[in-house]
C-alpha atoms as a PDB file:
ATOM      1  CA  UNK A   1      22.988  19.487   3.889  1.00  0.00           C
ATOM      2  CA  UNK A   2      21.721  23.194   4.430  1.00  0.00           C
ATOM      3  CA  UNK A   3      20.962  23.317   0.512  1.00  0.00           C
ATOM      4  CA  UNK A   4      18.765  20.425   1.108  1.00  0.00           C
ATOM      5  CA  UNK A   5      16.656  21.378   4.249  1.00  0.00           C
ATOM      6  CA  UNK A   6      16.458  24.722   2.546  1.00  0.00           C
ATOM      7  CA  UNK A   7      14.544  22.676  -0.161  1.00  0.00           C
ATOM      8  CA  UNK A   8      12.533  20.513   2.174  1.00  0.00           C
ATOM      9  CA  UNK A   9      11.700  23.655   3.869  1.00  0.00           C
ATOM     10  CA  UNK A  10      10.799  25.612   0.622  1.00  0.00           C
ATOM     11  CA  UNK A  11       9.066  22.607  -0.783  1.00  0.00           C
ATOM     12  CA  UNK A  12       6.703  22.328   2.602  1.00  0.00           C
ATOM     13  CA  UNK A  13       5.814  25.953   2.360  1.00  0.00           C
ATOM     14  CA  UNK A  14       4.454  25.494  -1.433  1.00  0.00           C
ATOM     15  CA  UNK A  15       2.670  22.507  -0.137  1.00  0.00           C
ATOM     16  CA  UNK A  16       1.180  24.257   2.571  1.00  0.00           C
ATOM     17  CA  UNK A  17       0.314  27.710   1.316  1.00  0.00           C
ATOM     18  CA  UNK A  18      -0.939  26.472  -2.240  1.00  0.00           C
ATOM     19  CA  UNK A  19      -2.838  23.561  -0.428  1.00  0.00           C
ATOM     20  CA  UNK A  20      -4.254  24.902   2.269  1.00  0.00           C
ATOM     21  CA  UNK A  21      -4.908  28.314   0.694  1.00  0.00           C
ATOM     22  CA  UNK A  22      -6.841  27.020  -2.108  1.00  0.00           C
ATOM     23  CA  UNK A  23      -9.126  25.600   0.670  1.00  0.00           C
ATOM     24  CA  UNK A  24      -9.102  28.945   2.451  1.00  0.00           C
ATOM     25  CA  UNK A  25      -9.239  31.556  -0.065  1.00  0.00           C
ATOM     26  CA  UNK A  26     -10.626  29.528  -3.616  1.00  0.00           C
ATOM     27  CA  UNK A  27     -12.716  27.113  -2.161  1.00  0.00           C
ATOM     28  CA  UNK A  28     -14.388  29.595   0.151  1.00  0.00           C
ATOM     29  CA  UNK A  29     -16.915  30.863  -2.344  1.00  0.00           C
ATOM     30  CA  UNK A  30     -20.192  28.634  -2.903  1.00  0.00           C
ATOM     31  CA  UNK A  31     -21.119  29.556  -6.221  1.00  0.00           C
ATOM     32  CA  UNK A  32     -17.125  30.395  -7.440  1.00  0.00           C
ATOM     33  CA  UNK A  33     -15.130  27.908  -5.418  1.00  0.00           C
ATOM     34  CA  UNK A  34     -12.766  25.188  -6.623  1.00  0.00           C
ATOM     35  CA  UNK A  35     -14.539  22.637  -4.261  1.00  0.00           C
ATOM     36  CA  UNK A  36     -13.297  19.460  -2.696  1.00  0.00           C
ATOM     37  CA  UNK A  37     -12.105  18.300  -6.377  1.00  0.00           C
ATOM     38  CA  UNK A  38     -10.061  21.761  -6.938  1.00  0.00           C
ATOM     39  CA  UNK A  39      -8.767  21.487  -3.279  1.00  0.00           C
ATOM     40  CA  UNK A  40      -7.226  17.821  -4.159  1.00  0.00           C
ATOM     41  CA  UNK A  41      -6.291  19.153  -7.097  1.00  0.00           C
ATOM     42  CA  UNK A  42      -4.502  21.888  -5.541  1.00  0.00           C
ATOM     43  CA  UNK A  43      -2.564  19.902  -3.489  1.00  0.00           C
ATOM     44  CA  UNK A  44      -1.234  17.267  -5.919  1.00  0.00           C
ATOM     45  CA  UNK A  45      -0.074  20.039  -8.331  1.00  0.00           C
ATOM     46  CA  UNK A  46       1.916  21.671  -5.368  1.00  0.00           C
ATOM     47  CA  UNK A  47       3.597  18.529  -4.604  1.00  0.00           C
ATOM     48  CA  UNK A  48       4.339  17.989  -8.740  1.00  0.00           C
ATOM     49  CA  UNK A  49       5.650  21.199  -9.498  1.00  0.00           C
ATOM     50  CA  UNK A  50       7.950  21.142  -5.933  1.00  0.00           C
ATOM     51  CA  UNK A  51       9.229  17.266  -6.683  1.00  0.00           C
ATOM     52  CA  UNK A  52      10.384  18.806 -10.297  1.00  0.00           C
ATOM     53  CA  UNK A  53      11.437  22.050  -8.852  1.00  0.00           C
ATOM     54  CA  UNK A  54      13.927  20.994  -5.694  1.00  0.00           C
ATOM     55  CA  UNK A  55      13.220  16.998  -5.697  1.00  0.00           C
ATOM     56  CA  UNK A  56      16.773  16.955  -7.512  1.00  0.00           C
ATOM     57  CA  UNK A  57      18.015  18.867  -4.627  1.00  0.00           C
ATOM     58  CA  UNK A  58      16.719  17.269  -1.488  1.00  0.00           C
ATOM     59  CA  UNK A  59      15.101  13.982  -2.945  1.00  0.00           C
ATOM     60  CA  UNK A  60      11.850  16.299  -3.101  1.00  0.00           C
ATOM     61  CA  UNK A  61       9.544  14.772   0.473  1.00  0.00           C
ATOM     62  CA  UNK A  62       8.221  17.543   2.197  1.00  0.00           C
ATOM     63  CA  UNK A  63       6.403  15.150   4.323  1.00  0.00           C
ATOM     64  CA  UNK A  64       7.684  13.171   7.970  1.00  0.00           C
ATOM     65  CA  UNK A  65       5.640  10.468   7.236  1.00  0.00           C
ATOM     66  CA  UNK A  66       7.440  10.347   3.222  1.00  0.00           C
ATOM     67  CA  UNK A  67      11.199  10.882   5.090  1.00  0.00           C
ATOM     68  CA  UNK A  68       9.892   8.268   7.263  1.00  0.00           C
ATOM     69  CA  UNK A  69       9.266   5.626   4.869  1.00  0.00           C
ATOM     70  CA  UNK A  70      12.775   5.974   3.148  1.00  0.00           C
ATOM     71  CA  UNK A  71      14.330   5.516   5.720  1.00  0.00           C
ATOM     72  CA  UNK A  72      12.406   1.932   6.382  1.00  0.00           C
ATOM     73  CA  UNK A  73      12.861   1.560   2.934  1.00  0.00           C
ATOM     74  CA  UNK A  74      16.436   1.792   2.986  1.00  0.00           C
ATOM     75  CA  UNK A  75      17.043   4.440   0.336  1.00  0.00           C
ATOM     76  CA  UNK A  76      16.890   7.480   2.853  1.00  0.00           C
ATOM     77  CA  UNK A  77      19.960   7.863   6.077  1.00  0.00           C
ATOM     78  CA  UNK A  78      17.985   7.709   9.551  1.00  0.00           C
ATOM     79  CA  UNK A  79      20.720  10.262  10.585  1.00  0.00           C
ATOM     80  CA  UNK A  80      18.957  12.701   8.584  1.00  0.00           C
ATOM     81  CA  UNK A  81      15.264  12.450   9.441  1.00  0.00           C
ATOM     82  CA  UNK A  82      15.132  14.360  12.588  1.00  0.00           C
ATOM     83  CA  UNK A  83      16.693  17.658  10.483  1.00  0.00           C
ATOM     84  CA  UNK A  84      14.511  16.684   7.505  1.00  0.00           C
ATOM     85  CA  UNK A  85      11.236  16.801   9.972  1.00  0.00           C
ATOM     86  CA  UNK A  86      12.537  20.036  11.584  1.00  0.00           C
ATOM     87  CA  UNK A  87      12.716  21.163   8.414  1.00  0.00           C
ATOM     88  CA  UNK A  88       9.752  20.503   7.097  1.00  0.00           C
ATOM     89  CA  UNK A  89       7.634  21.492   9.685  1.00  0.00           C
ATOM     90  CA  UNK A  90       9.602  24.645   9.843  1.00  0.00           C
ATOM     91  CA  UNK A  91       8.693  25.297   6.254  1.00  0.00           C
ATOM     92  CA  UNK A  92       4.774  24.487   6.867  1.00  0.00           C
ATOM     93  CA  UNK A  93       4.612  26.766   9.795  1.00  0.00           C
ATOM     94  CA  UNK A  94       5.729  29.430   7.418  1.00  0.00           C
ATOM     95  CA  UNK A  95       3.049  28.455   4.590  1.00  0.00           C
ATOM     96  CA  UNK A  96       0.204  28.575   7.184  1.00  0.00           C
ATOM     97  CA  UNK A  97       1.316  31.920   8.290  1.00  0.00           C
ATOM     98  CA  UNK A  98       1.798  33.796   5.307  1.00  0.00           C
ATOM     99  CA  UNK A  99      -1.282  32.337   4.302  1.00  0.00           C
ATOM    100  CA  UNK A 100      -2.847  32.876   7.407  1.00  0.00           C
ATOM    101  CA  UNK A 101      -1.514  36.935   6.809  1.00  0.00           C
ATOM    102  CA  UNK A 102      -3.222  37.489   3.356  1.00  0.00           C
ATOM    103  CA  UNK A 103      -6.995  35.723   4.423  1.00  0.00           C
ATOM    104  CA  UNK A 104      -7.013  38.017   7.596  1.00  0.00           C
ATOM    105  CA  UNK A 105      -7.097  40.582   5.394  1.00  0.00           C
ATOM    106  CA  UNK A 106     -10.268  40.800   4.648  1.00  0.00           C
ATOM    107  CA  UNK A 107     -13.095  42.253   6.805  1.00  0.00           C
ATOM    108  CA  UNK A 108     -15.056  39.972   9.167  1.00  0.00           C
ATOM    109  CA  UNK A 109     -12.638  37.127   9.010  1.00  0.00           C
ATOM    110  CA  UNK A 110     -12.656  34.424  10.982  1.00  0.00           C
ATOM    111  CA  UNK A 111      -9.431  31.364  10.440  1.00  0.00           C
ATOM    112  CA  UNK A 112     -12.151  29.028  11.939  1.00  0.00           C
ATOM    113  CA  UNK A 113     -11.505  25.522  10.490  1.00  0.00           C
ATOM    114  CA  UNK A 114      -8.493  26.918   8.202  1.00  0.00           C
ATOM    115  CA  UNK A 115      -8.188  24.011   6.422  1.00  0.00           C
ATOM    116  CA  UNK A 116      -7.142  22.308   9.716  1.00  0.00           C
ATOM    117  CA  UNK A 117      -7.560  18.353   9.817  1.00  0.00           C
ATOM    118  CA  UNK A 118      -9.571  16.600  12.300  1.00  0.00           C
ATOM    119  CA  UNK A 119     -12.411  13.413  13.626  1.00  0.00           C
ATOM    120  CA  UNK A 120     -15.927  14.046  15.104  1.00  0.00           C
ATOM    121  CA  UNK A 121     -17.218  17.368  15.331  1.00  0.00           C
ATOM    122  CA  UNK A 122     -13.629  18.176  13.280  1.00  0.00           C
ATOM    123  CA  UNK A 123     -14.501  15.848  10.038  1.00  0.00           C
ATOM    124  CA  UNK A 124     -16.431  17.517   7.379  1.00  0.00           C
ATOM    125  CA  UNK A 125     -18.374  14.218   7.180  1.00  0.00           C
ATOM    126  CA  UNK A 126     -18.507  13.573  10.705  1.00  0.00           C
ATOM    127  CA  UNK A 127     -15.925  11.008  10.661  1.00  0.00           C
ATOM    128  CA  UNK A 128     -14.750   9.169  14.258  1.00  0.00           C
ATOM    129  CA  UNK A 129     -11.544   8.712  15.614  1.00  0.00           C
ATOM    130  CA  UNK A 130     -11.028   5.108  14.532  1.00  0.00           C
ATOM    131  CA  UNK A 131     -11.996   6.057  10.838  1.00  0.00           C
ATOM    132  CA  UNK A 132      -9.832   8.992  11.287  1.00  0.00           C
ATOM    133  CA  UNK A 133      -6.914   7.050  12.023  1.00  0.00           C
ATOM    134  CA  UNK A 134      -7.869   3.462   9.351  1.00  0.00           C
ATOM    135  CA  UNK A 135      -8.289   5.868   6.826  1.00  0.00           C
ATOM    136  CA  UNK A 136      -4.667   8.336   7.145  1.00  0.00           C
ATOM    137  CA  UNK A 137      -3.248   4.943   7.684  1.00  0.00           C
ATOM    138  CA  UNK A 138      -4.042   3.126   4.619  1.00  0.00           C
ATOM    139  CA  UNK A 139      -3.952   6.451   2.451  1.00  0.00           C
ATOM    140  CA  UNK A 140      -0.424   6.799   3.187  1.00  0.00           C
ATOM    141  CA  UNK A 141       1.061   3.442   3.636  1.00  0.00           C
ATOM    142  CA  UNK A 142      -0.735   3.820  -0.855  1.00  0.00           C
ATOM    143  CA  UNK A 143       0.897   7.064  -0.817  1.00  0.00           C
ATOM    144  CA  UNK A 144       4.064   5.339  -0.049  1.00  0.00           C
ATOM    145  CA  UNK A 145       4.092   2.559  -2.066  1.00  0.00           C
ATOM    146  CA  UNK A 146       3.029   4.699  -4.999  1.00  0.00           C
ATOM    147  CA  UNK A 147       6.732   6.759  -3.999  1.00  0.00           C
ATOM    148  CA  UNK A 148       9.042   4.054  -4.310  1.00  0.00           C
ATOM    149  CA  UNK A 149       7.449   2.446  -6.989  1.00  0.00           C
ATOM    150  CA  UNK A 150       7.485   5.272  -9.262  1.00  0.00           C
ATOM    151  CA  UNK A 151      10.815   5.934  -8.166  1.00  0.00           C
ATOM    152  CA  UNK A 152      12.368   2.378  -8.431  1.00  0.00           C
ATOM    153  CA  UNK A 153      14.635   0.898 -10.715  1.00  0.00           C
ATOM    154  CA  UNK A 154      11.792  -0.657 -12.664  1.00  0.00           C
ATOM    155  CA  UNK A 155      10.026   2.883 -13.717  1.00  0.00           C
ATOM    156  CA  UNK A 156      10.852   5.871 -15.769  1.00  0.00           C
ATOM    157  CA  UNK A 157      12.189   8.524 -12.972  1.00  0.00           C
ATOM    158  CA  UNK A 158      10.979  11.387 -15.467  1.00  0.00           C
ATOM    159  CA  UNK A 159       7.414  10.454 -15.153  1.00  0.00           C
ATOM    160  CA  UNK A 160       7.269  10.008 -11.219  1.00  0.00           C
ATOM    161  CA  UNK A 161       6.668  13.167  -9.744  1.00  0.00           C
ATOM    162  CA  UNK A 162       3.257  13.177 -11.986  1.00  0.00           C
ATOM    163  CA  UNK A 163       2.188   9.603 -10.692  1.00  0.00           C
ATOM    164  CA  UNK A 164       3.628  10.932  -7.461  1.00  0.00           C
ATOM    165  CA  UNK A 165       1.395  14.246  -7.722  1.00  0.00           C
ATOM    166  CA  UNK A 166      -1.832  12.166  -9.129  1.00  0.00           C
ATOM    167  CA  UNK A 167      -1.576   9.931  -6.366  1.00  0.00           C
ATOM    168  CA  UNK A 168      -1.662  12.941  -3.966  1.00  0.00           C
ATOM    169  CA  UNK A 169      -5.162  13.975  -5.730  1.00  0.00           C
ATOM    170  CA  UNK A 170      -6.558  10.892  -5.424  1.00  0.00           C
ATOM    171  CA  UNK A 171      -5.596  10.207  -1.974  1.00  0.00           C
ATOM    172  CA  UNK A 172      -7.413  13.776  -1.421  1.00  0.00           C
ATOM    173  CA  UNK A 173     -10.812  12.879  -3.428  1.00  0.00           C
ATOM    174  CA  UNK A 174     -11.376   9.734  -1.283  1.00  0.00           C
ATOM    175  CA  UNK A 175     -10.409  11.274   2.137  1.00  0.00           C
ATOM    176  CA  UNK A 176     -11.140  15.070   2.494  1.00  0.00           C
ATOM    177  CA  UNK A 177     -14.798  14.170   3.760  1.00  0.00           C
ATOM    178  CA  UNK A 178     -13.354  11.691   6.601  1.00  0.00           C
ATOM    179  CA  UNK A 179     -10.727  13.923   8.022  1.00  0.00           C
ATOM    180  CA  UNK A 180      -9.928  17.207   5.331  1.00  0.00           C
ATOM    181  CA  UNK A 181      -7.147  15.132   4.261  1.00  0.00           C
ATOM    182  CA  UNK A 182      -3.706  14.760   6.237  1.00  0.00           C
ATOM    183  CA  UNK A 183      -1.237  12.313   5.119  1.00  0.00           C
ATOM    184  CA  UNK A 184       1.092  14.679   6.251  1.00  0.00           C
ATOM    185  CA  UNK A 185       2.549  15.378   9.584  1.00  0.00           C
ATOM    186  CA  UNK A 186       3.853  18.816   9.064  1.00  0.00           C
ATOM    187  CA  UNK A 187       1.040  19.926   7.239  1.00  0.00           C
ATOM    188  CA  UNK A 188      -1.748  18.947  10.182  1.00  0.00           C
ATOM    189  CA  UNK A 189       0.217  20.459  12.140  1.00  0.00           C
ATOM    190  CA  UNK A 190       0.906  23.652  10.339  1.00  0.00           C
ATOM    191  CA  UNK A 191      -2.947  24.333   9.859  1.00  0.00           C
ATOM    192  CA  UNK A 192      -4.126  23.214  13.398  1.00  0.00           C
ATOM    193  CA  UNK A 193      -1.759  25.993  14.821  1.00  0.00           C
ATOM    194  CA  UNK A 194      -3.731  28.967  13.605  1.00  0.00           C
ATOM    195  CA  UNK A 195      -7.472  27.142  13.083  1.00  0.00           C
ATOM    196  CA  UNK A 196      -9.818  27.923  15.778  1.00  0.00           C
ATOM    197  CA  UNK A 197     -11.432  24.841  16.229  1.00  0.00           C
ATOM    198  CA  UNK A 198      -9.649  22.674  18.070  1.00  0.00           C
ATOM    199  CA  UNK A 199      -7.413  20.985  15.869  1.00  0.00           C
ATOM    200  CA  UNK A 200      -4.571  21.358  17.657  1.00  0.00           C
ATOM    201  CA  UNK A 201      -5.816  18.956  20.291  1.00  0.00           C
ATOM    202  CA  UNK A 202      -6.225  16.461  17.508  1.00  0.00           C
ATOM    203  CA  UNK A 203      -2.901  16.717  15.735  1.00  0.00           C
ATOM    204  CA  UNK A 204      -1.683  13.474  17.126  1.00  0.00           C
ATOM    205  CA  UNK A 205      -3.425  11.827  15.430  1.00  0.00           C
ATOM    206  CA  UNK A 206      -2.119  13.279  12.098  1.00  0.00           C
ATOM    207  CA  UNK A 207       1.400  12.308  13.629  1.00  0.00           C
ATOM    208  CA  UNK A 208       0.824   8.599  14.562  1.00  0.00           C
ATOM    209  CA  UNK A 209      -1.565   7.466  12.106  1.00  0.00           C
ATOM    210  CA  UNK A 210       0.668   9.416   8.447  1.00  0.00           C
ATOM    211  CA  UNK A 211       3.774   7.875  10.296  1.00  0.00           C
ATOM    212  CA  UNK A 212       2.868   4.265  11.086  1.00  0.00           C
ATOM    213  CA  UNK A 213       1.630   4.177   7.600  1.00  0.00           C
ATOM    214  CA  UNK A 214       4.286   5.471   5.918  1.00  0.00           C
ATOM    215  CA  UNK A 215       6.260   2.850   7.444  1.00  0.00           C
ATOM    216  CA  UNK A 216       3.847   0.269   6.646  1.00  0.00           C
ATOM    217  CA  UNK A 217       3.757   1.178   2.988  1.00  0.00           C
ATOM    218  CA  UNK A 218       7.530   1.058   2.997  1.00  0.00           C
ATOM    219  CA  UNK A 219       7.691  -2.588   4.653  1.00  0.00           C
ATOM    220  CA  UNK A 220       4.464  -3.471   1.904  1.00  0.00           C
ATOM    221  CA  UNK A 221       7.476  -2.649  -0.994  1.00  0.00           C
ATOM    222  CA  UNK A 222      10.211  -3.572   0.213  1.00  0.00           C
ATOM    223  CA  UNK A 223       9.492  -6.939   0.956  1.00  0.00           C
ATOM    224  CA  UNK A 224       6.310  -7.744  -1.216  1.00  0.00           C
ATOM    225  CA  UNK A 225       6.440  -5.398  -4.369  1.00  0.00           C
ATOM    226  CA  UNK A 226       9.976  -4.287  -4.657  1.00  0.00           C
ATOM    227  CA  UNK A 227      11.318  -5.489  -7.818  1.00  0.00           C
ATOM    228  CA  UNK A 228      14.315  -6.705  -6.393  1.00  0.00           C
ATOM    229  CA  UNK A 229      16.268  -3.615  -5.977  1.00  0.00           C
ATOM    230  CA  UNK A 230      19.401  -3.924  -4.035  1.00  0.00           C
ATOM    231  CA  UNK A 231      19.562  -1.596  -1.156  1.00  0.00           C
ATOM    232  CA  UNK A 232      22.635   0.356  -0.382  1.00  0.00           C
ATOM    233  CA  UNK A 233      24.216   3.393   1.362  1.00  0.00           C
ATOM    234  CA  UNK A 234      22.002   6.780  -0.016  1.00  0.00           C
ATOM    235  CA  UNK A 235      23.811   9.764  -1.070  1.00  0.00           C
ATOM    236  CA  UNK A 236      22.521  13.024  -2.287  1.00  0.00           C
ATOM    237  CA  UNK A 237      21.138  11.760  -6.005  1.00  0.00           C
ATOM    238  CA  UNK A 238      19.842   8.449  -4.223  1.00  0.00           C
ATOM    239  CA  UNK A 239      16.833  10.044  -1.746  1.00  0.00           C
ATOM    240  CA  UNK A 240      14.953  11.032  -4.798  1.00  0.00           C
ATOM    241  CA  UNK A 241      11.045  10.495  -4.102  1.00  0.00           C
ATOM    242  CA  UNK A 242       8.829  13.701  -4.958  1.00  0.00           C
END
């Protein structure tokens, strides 16, 4: 078990410091910067590389909302969420500060929004609460069924992490201008903690909306999409969703 929070914990951190940072430090530049396509770009390439890297490992979720869903989906042991979550949020704490570390280090920083996600005077678009919340929702009850149907018995398993990592992109294309993007518990949470705008009063929201919807997405394929998989007691090479 250590071997495998170690992952979830590594994987989170690579999430978090190579998505967040390429909003903080790459994206930061008008002229130079990566902009909102590099950003989702970033993000579903950090997910990718992690899911081949440790998914073998730990079953490769770096993500509540994505430990979450298993579970509902029957492929993942409840038992195991609540170390999975610490976990991971232990692992995104760590991303945001070393992150965090290397932008203060230049003069006349300020962590301001740091990549933080958020609704109303938070939303790069100006986004409110109930869009906020529809819009992590749907994205990751997608971002969920796009998991377990890449991973099911019906697809090639070699090929998933990069529909896995794609999905990620996309998911970040349509919703960085309602609410910078979330999907993800420990990441909102991770960035909120050092932004200076507020965030951290919103993170709830990037709780409860990611984790209803990640259940939702599971329920969506396991009783309307699945293609008839039979569900059964998960061991170590059975959690397996980038």
């Amino acid at each position: 078990m250590m071997r495998k929070l170690a992952a979830e914990a590594f994987g989170t951190f690579w999430l978090v410091f190579g998505g967040c940072g390429s909003a903080v430090l790459a994206a930061a530049f008008p002229d130079l910067g990566i902009g909102f396509a590099g950003v989702a770009l970033a993000f579903g390439l950090a997910v990718l590389t992690m899911a081949y890297t440790v998914g073998g490992i730990s079953g490769g979720h770096f993500n509540p909302a994505v430990s979450l869903g298993l579970a509902v989906s029957g492929r993942f042991p409840p038992r195991d969420l609540l170390p999975y979550w610490a976990a991971q949020v232990a692992g995104g704490l760590l991303g945001a500060a070393v992150l965090y570390a290397i932008a203060s280090g230049k003069a006349g920083f300020s962590a301001g929004v740091f990549a933080s996600n958020g609704y109303g005077a938070n939303s790069p678009g100006g986004y409110g609460l109930g869009a906020a919340f529809l819009i992590e929702l749907v994205l990751t009850a997608a971002f969920l069924v796009i998991i377990l149907g890449s991973t099911s018995t019906a697809a090639s398993a070699s090929f998933a992490p990069i529909a896995i990592g794609l999905g990620l992109t996309l998911i970040h294309l349509v919703s960085i201008p309602v609410t910078n993007t979330s999907v993800n518990p420990a990441r909102s949470l991770a960035a909120a903690v050092f932004a200076q705008n507020g965030a951290l009063g919103q993170v709830w929201l990037f709780w409860v909306a990611p984790l209803v919807g990640g259940a939702l997405g599971a329920l969506i394929w396991r009783h309307v999409l699945s293609p008839g998989e039979t569900i059964r007691n998960v061991g170590a090479d059975d959690t397996r969703a980038p």
